[in-house]
Protein backbone atom coordinates (compact mmCIF):
# COMPACT_ATOMS: atom_id res chain seq x y z
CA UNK A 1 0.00 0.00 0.00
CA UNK A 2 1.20 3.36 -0.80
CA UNK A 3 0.75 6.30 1.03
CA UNK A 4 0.80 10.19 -0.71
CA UNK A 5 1.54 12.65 1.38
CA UNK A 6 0.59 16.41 0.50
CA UNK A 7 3.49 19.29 2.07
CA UNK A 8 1.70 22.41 1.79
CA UNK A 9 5.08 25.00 1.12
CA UNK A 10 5.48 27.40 3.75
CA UNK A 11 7.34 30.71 3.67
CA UNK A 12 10.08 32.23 6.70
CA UNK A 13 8.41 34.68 8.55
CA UNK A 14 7.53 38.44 6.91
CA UNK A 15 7.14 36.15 3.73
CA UNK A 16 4.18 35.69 2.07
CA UNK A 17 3.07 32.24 -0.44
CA UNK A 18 2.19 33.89 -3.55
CA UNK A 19 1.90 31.26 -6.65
CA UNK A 20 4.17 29.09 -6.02
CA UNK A 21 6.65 30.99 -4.52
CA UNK A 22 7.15 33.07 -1.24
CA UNK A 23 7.64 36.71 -1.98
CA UNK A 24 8.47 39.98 0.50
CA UNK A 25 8.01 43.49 -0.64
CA UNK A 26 10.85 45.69 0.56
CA UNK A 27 10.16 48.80 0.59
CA UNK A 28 12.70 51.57 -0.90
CA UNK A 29 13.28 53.81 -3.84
CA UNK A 30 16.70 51.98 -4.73
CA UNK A 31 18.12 51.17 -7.79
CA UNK A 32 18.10 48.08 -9.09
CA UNK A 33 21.25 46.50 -8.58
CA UNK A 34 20.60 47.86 -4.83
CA UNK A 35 17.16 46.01 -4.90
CA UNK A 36 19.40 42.76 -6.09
CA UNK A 37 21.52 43.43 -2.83
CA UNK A 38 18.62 43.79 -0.66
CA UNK A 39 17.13 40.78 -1.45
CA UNK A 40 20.20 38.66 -1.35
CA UNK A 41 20.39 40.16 2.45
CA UNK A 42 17.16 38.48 2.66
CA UNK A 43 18.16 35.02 1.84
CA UNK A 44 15.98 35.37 -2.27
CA UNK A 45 16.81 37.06 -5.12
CA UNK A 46 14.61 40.13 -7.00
CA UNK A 47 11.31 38.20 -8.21
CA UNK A 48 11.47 36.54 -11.13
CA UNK A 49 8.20 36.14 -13.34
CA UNK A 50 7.55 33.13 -15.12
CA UNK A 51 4.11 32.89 -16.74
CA UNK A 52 1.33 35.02 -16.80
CA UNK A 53 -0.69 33.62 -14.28
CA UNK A 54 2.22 34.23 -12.11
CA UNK A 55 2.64 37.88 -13.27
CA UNK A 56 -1.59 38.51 -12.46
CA UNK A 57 -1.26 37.08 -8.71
CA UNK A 58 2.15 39.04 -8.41
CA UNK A 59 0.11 42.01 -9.22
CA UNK A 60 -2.96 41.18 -6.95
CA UNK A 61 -0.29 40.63 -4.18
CA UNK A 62 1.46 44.11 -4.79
CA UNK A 63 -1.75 45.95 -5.03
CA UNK A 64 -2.93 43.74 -1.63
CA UNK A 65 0.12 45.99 0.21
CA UNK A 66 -1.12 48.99 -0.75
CA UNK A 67 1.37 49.82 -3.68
CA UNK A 68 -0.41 51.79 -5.90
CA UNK A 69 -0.93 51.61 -10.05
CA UNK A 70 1.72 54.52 -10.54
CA UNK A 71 4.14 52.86 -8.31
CA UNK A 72 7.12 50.78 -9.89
CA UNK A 73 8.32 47.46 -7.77
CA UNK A 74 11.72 46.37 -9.57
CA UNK A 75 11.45 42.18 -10.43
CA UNK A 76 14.72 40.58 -11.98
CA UNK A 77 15.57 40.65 -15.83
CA UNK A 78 17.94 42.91 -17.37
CA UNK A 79 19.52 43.34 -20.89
CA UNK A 80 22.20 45.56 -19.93
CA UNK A 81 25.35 43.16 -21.33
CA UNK A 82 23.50 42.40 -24.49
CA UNK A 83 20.41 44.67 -25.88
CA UNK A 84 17.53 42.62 -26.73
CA UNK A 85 18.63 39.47 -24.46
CA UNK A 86 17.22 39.86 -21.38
CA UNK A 87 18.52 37.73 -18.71
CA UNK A 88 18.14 36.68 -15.21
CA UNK A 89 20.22 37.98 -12.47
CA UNK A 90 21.84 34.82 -12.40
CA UNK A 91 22.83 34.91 -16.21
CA UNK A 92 20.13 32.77 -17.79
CA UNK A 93 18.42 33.42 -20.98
CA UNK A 94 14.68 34.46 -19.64
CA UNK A 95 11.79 32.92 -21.60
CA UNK A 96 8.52 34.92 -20.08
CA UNK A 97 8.36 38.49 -20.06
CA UNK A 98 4.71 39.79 -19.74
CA UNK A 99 5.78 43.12 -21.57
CA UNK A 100 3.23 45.65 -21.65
CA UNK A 101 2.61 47.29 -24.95
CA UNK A 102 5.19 48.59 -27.03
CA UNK A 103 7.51 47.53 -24.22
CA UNK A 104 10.43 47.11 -23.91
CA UNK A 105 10.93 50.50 -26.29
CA UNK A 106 13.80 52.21 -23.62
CA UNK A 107 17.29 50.80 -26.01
CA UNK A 108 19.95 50.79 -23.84
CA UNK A 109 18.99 53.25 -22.11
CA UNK A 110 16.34 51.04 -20.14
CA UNK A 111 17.79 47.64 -18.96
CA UNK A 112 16.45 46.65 -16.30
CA UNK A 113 12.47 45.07 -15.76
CA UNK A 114 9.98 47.14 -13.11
CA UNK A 115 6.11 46.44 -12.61
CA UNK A 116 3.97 49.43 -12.30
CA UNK A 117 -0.08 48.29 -11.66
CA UNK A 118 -0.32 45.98 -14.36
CA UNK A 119 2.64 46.91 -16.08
CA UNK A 120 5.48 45.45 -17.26
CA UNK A 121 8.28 47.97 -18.40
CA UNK A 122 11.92 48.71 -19.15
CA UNK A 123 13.33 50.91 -16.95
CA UNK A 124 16.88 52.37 -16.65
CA UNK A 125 18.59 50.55 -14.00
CA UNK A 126 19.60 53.15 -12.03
CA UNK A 127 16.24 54.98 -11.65
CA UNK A 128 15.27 55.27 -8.23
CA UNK A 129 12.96 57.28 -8.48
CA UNK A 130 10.58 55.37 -10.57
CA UNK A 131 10.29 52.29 -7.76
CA UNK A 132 9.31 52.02 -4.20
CA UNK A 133 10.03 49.02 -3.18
CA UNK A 134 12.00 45.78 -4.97
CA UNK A 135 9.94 42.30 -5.07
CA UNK A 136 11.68 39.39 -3.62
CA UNK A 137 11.42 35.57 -4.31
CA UNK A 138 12.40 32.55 -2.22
């Protein structure tokens, strides 16, 4: 006889289970390679967004915080060493993006990958000023 047994994940304190991941918002207008360095204090990484259905609860969960539509959270992708090939932090080719529009339109000017609402943009990695807080992933 065989037994299945069901292990519900569970996320560290200040964590929450979003998906299938745990995620913390850390608040902060930082730029991006400071939002990397935030979240590596954490124990994660910046968020990185897989599928669409991933991307929509990431959303719900940002907007659940109180993070408003105009607000920009920086996630993980950048195309800084080679324009057009957007990559993880971690230096693998990324295969989801969940652009928005005519995005990503920025050149190499914008490198790096924000959410804003429902949003998915190119930003340039060292604006601050566009984010408030970086998204974090076990």
């Amino acid at each position: 006889m065989f037994a299945i047994i069901c292990i519900q994940q569970a996320c560290w304190v200040g964590w929450s289970l979003v998906y299938d991941s745990c995620y913390r918002l850390l608040p902060g207008s930082v730029t991006q390679p400071i939002a990397q360095e935030h979240c590596l204090k954490e124990g994660g990484s910046l968020a990185l967004v897989t599928s669409a259905e991933e991307l929509a609860a990431i959303q719900a969960f940002i907007q659940s915080k109180g993070i408003g539509p105009e607000e920009g959270v920086w996630v993980d992708g950048s195309d800084a060493k080679i324009e057009g090939a957007w990559r993880t932090s971690s230096g693998e080719l990324m295969t989801y993006f969940g652009w928005t529009g005519v995005e990503p339109n920025g050149g190499t000017s914008e490198n790096c990958m924000r959410l804003c609402g429902e949003s998915v943009l190119d930003d340039g990695c060292d604006r601050a000023d566009k984010v408030v807080a970086a998204l974090c992933e076990l």
